[in-house]
N, C-alpha and C. Protein backbone atom coordinates (compact mmCIF):
# COMPACT_ATOMS: atom_id res chain seq x y z
N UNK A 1 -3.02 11.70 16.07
CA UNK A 1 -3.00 10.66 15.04
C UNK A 1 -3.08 11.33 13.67
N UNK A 2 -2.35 10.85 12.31
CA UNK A 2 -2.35 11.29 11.34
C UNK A 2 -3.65 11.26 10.41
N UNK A 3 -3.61 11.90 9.71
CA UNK A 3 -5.33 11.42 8.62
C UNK A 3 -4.61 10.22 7.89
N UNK A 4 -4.02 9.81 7.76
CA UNK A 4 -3.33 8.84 7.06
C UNK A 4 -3.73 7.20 7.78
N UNK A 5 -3.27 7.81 8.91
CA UNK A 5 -3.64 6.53 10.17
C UNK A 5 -5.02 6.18 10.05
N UNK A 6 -5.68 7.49 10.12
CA UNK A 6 -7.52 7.69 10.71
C UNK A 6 -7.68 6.94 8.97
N UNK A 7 -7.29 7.26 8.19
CA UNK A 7 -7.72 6.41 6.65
C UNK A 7 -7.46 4.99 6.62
N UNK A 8 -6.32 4.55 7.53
CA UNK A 8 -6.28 3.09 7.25
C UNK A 8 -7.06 2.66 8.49
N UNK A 9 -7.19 3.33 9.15
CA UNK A 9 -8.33 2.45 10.19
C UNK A 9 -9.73 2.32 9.98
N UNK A 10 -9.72 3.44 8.89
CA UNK A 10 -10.99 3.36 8.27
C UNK A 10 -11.54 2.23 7.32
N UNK A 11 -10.37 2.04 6.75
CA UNK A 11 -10.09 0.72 5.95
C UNK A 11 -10.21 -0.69 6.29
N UNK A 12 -10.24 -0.99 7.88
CA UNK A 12 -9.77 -1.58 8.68
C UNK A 12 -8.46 -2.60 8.57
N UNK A 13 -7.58 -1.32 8.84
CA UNK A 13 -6.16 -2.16 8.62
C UNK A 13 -5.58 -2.09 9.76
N UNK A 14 -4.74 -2.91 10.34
CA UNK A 14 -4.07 -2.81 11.54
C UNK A 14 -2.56 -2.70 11.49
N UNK A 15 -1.89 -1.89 11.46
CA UNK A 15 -0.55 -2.03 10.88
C UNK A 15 0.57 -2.59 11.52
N UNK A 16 1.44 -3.96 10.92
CA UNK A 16 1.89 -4.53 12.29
C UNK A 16 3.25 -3.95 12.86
N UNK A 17 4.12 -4.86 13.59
CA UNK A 17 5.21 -4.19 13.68
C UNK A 17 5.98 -4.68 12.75
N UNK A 18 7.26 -3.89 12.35
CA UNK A 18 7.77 -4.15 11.28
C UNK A 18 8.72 -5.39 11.55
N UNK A 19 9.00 -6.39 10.49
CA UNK A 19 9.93 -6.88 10.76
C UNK A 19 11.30 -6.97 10.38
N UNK A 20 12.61 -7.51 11.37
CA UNK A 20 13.79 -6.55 11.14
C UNK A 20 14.13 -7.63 10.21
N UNK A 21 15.09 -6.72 9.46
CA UNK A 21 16.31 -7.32 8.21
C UNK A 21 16.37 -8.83 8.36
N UNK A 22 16.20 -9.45 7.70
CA UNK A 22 16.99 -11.23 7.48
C UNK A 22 18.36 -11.03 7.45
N UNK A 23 18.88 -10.11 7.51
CA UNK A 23 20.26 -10.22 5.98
C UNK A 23 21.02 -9.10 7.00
N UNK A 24 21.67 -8.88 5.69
CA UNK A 24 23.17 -7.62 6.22
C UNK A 24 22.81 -6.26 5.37
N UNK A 25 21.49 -5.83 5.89
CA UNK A 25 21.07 -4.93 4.83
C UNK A 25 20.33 -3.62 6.13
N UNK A 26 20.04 -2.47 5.89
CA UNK A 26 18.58 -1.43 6.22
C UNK A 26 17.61 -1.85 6.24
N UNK A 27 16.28 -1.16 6.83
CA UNK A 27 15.54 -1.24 6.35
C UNK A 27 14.71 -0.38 5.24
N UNK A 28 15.43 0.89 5.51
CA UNK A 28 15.08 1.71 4.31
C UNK A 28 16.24 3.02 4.23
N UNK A 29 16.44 3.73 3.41
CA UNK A 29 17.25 4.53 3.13
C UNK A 29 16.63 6.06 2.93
N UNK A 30 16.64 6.77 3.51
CA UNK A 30 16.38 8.06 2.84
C UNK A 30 17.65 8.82 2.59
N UNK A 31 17.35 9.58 1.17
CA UNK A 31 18.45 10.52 0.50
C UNK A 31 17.62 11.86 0.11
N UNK A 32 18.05 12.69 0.62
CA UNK A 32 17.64 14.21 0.31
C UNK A 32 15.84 13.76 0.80
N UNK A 33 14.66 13.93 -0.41
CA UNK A 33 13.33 13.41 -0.04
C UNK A 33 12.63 12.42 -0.50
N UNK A 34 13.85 11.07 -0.97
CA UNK A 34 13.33 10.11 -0.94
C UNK A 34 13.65 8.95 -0.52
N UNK A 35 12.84 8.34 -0.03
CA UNK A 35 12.63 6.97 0.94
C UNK A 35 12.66 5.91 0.09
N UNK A 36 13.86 4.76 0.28
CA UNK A 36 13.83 3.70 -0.85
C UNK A 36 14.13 2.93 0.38
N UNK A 37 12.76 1.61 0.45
CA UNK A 37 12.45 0.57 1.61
C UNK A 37 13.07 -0.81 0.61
N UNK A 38 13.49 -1.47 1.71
CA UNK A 38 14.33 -2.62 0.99
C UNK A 38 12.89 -3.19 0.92
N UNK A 39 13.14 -4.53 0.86
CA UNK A 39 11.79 -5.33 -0.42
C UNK A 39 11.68 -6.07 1.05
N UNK A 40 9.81 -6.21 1.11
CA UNK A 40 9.13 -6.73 2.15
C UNK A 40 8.24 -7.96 1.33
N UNK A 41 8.11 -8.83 2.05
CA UNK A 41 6.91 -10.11 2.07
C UNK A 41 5.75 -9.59 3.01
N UNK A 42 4.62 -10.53 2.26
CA UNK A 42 3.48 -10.10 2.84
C UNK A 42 3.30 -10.27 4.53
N UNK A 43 2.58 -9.26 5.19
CA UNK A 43 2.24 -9.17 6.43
C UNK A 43 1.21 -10.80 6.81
N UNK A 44 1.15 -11.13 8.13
CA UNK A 44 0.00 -12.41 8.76
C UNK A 44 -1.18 -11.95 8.16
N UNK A 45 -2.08 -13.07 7.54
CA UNK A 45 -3.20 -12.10 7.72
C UNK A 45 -3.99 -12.27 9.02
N UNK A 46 -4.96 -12.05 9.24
CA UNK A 46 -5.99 -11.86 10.32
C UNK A 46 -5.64 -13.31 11.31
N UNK A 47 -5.79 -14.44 10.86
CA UNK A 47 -5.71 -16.00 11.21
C UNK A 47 -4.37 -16.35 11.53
N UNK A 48 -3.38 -15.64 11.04
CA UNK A 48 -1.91 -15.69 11.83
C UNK A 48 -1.22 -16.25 10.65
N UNK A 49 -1.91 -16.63 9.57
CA UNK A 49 -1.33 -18.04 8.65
C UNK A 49 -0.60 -16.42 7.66
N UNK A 50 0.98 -16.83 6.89
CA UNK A 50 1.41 -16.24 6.05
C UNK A 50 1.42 -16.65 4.85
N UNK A 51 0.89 -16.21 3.29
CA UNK A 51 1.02 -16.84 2.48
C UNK A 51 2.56 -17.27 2.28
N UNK A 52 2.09 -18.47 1.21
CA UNK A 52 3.51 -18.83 0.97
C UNK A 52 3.63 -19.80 -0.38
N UNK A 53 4.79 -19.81 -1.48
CA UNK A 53 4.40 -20.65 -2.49
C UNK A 53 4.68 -20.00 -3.66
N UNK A 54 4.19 -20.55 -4.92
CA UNK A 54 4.38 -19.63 -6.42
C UNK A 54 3.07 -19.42 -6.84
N UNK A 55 2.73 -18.20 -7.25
CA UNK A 55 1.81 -17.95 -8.34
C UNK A 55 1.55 -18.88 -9.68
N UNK A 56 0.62 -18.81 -9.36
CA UNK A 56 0.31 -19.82 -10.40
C UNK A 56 0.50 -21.26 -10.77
N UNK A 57 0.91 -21.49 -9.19
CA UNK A 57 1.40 -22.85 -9.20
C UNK A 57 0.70 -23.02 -7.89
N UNK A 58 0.86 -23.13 -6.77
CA UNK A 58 0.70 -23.03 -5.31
C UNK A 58 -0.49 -22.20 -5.13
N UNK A 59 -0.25 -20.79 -5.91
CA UNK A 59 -1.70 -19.95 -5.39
C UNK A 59 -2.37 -19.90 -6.54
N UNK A 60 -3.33 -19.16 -6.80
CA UNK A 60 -3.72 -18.57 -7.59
C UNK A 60 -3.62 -17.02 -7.88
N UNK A 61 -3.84 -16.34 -8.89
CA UNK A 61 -3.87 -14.88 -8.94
C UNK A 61 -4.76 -14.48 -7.91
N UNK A 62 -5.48 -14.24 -7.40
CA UNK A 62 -6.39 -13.60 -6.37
C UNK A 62 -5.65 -13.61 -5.37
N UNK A 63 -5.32 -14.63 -4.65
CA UNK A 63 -4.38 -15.15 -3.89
C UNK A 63 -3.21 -14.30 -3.74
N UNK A 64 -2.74 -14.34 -4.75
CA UNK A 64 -1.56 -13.47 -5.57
C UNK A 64 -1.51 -12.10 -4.86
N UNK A 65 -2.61 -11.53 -5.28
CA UNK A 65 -2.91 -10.67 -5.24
C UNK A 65 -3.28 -10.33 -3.53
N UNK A 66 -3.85 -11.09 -3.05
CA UNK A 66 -3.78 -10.78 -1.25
C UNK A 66 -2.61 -10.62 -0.72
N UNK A 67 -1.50 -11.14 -1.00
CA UNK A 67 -0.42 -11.49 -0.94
C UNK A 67 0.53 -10.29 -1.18
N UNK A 68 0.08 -9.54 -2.15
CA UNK A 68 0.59 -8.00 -2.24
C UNK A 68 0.08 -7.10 -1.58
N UNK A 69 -1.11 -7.19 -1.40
CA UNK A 69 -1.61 -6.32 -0.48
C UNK A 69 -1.22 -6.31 0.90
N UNK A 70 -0.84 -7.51 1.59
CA UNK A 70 0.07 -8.02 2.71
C UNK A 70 0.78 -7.00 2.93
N UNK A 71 1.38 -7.53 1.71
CA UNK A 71 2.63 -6.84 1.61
C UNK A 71 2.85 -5.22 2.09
N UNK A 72 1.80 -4.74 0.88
CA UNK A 72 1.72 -3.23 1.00
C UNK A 72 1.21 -2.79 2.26
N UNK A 73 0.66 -3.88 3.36
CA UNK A 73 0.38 -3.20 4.82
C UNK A 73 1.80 -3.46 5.58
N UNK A 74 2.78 -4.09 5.21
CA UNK A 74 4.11 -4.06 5.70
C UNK A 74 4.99 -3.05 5.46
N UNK A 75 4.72 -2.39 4.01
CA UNK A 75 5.27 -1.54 3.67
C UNK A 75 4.68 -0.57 4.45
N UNK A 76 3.56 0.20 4.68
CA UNK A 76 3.30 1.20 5.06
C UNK A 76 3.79 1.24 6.45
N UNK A 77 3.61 0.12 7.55
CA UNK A 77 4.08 -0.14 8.85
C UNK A 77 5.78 0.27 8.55
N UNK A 78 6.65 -0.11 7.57
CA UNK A 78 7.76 0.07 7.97
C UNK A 78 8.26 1.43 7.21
N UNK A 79 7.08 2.08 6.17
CA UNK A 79 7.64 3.58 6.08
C UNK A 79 6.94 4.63 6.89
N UNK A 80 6.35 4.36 8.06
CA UNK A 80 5.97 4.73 9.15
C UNK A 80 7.13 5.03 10.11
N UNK A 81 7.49 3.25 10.44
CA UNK A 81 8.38 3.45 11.43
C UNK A 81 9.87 3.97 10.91
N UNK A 82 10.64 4.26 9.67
CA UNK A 82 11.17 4.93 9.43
C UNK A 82 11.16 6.17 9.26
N UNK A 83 9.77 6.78 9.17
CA UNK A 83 9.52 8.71 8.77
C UNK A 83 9.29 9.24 10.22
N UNK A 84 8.27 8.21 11.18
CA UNK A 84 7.55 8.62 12.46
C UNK A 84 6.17 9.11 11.98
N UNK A 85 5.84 9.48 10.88
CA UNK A 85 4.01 10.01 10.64
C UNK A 85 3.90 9.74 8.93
N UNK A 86 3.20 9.16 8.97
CA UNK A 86 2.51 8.53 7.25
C UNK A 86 2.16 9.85 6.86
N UNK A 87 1.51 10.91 7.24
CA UNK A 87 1.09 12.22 6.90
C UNK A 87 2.24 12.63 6.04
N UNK A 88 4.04 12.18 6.62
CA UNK A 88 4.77 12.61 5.95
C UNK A 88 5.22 12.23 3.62
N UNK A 89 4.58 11.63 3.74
CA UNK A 89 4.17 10.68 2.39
C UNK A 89 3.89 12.19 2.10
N UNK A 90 4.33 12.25 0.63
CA UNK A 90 4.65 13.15 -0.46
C UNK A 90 3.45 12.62 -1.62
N UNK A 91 4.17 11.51 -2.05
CA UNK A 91 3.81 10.78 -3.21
C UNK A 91 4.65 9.19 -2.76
N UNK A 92 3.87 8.09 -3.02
CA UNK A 92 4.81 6.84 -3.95
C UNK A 92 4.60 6.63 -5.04
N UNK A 93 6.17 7.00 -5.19
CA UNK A 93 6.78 7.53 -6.27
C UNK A 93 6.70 6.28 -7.54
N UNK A 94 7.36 5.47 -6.80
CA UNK A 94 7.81 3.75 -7.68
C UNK A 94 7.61 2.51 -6.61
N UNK A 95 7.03 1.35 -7.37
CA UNK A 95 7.26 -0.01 -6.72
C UNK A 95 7.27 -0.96 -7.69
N UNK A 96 8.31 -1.96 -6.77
CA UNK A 96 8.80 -3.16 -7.75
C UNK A 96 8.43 -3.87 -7.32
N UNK A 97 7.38 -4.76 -7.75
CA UNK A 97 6.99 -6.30 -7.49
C UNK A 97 7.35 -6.93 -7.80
N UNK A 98 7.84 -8.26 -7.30
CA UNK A 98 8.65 -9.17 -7.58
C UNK A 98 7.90 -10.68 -7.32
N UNK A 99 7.33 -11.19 -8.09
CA UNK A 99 6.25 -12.22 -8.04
C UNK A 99 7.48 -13.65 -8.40
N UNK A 100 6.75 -14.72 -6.90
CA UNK A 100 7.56 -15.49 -7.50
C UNK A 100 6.52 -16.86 -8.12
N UNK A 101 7.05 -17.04 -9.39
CA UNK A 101 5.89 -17.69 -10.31
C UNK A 101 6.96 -18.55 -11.46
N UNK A 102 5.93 -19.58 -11.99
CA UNK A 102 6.80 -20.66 -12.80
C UNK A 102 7.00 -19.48 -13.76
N UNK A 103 7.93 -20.01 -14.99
CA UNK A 103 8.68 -19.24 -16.16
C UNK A 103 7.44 -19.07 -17.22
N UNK A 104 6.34 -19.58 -17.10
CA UNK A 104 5.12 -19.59 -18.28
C UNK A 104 4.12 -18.50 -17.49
N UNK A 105 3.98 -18.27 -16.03
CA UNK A 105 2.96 -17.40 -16.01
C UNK A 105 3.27 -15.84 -16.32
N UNK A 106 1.96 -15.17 -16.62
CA UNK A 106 2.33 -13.77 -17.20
C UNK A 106 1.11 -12.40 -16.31
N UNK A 107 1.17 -13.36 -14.75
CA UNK A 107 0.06 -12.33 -14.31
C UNK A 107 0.33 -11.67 -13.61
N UNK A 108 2.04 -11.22 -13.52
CA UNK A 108 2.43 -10.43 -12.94
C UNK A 108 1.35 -8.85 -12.10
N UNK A 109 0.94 -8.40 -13.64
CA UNK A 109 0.59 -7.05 -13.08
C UNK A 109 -0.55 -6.81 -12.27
N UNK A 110 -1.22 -7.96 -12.29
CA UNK A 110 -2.41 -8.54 -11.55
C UNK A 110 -2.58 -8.94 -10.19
N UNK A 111 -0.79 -9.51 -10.05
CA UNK A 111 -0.80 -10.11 -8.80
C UNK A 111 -0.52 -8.46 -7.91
N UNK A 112 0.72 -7.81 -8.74
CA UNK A 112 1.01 -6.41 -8.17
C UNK A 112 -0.28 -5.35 -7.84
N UNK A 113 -1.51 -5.34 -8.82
CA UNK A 113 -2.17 -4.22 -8.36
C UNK A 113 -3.02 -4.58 -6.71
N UNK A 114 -2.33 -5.73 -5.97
CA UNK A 114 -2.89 -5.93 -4.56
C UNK A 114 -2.19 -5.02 -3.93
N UNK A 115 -1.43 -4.27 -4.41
CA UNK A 115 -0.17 -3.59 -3.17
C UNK A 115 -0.56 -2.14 -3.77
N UNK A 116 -0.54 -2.20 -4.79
CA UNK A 116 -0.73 -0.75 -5.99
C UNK A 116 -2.49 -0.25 -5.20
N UNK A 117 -2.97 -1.10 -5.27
CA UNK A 117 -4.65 -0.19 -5.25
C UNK A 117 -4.84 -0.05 -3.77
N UNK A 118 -3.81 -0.74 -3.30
CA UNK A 118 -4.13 -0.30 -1.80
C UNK A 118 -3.18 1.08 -1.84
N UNK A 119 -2.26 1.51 -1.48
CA UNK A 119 -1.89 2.12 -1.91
C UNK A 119 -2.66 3.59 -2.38
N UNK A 120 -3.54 3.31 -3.18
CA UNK A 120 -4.23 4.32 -3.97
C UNK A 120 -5.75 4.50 -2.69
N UNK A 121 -5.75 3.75 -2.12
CA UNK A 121 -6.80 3.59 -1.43
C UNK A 121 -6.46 4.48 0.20
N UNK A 122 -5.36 4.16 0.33
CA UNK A 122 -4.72 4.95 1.65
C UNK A 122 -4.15 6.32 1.53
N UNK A 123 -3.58 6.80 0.25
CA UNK A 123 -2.88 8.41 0.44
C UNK A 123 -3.60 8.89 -1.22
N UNK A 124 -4.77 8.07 -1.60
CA UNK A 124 -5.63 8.81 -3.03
C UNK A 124 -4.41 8.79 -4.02
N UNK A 125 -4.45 10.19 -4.88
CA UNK A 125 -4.01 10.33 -5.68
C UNK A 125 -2.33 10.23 -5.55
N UNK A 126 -1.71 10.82 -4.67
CA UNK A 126 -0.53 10.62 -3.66
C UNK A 126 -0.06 9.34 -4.14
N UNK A 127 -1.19 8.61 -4.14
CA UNK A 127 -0.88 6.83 -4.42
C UNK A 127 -0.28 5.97 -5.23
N UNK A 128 -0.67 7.11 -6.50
CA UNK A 128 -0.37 6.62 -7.71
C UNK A 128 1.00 6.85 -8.26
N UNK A 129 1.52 5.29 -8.56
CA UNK A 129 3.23 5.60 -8.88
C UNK A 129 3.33 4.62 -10.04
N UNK A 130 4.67 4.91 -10.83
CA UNK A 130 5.55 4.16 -11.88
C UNK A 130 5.73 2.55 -11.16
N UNK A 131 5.75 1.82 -11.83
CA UNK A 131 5.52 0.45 -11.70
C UNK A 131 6.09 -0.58 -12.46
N UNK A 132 6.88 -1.22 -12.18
CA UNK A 132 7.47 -2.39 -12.49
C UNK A 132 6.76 -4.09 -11.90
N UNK A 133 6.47 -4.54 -12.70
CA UNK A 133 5.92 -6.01 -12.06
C UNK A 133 6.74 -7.48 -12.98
N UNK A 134 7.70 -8.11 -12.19
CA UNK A 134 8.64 -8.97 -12.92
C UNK A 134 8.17 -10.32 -12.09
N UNK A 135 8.85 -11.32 -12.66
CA UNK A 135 8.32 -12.91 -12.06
C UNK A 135 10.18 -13.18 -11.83
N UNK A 136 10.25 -14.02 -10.84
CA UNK A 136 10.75 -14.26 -10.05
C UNK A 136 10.89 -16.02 -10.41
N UNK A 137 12.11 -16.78 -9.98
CA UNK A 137 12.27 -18.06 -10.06
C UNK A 137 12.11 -18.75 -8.41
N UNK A 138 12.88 -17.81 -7.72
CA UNK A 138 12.11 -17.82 -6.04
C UNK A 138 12.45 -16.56 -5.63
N UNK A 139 11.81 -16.49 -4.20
CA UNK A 139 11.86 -15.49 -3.14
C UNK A 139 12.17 -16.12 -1.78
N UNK A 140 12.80 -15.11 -0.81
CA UNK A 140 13.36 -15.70 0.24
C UNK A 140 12.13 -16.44 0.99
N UNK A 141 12.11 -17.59 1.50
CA UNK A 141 11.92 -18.49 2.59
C UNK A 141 10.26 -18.78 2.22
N UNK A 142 10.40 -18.83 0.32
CA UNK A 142 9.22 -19.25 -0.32
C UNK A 142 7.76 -18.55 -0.45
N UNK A 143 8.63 -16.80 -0.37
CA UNK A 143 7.17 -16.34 -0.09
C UNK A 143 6.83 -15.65 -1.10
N UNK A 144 5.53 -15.11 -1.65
CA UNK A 144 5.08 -15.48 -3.23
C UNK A 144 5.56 -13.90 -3.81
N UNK A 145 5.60 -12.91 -2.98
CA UNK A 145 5.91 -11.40 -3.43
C UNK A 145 6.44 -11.12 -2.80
N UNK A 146 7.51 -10.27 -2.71
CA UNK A 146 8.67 -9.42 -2.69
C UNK A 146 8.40 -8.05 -3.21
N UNK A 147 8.11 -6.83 -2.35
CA UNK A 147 8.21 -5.03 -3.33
C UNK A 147 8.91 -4.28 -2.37
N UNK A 148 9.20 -3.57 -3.24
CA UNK A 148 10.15 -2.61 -2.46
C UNK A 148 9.56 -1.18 -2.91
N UNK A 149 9.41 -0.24 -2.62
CA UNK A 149 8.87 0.87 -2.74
C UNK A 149 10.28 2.53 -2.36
N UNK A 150 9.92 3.35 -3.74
CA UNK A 150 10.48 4.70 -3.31
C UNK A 150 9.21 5.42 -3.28
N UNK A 151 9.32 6.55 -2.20
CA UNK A 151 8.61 7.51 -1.68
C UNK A 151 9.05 8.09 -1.62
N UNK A 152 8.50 9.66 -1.86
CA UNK A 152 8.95 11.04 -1.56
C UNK A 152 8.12 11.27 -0.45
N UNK A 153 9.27 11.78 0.73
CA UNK A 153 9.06 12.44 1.99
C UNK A 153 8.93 14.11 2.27
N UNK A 154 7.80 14.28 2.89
CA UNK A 154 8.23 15.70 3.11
C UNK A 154 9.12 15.85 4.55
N UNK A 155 9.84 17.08 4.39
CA UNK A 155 10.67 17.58 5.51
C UNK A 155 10.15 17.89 7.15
């Protein structure tokens, strides 16, 4: 098992299985040593229930914010099952959050640091990446965040 693994279990995270494409798309791409994962919605949480809705309308920021973190346990499950060992994580590099929220809210970066501090919490300093956090008019099948993440892989 990776220290990566042994860190999120330490965390108590359970990482699920990934789920496949909606669409006519990958699930992630690697070029030379970096990993660019198409854009995931948040994982079940514990109770089976998936968030769902707009920021700041439907949820609240906190909310928001669980909701990325979801997320970011989907992401790690599916740049897992694309590398084969999380150990392989370099750095993440960049992530784009994509919050979907009425045209007046502005808590974008708030809702994003649920995916970001986890993140920082599972590979430390490794963790820390360039960041984009934008609002959204919707997201597919009403779900409140959308990120997509590049990573540098080692060989």
């Amino acid at each position: 098992m990776s220290k990566i693994e042994d860190r999120i279990r330490e965390l108590g995270i359970t990482l699920p299985e990934t789920p496949p494409p909606i669409a006519n798309y990958v699930p992630g791409v690697q070029t030379g040593n970096l990993l660019y994962t198409a854009g995931l919605g948040p994982a079940n949480r514990p109770d089976g229930t998936t968030p769902n809705g707009k920021v700041g309308k439907d949820l609240t920021v906190e909310e928001g914010y669980e909701a990325a973190r979801l997320t970011g346990i989907n992401i790690l499950a599916r740049i897992k099952s694309l590398v084969g060992d999380l150990d392989r994580v370099e750095r993440i590099v960049k992530l784009l959050a994509m919050v979907n929220c009425p045209p007046d809210f502005g808590d974008h970066p708030a809702v994003a640091n649920g995916c970001s501090d986890l993140m920082v919490e599972v590979f430390g300093e490794k963790g820390r990446h360039a960041r984009s956090a934008v609002g959204m008019a919707s997201l597919p099948h009403g779900i409140p965040v959308e990120i997509e993440v590049i990573a540098e892989i080692s060989s």
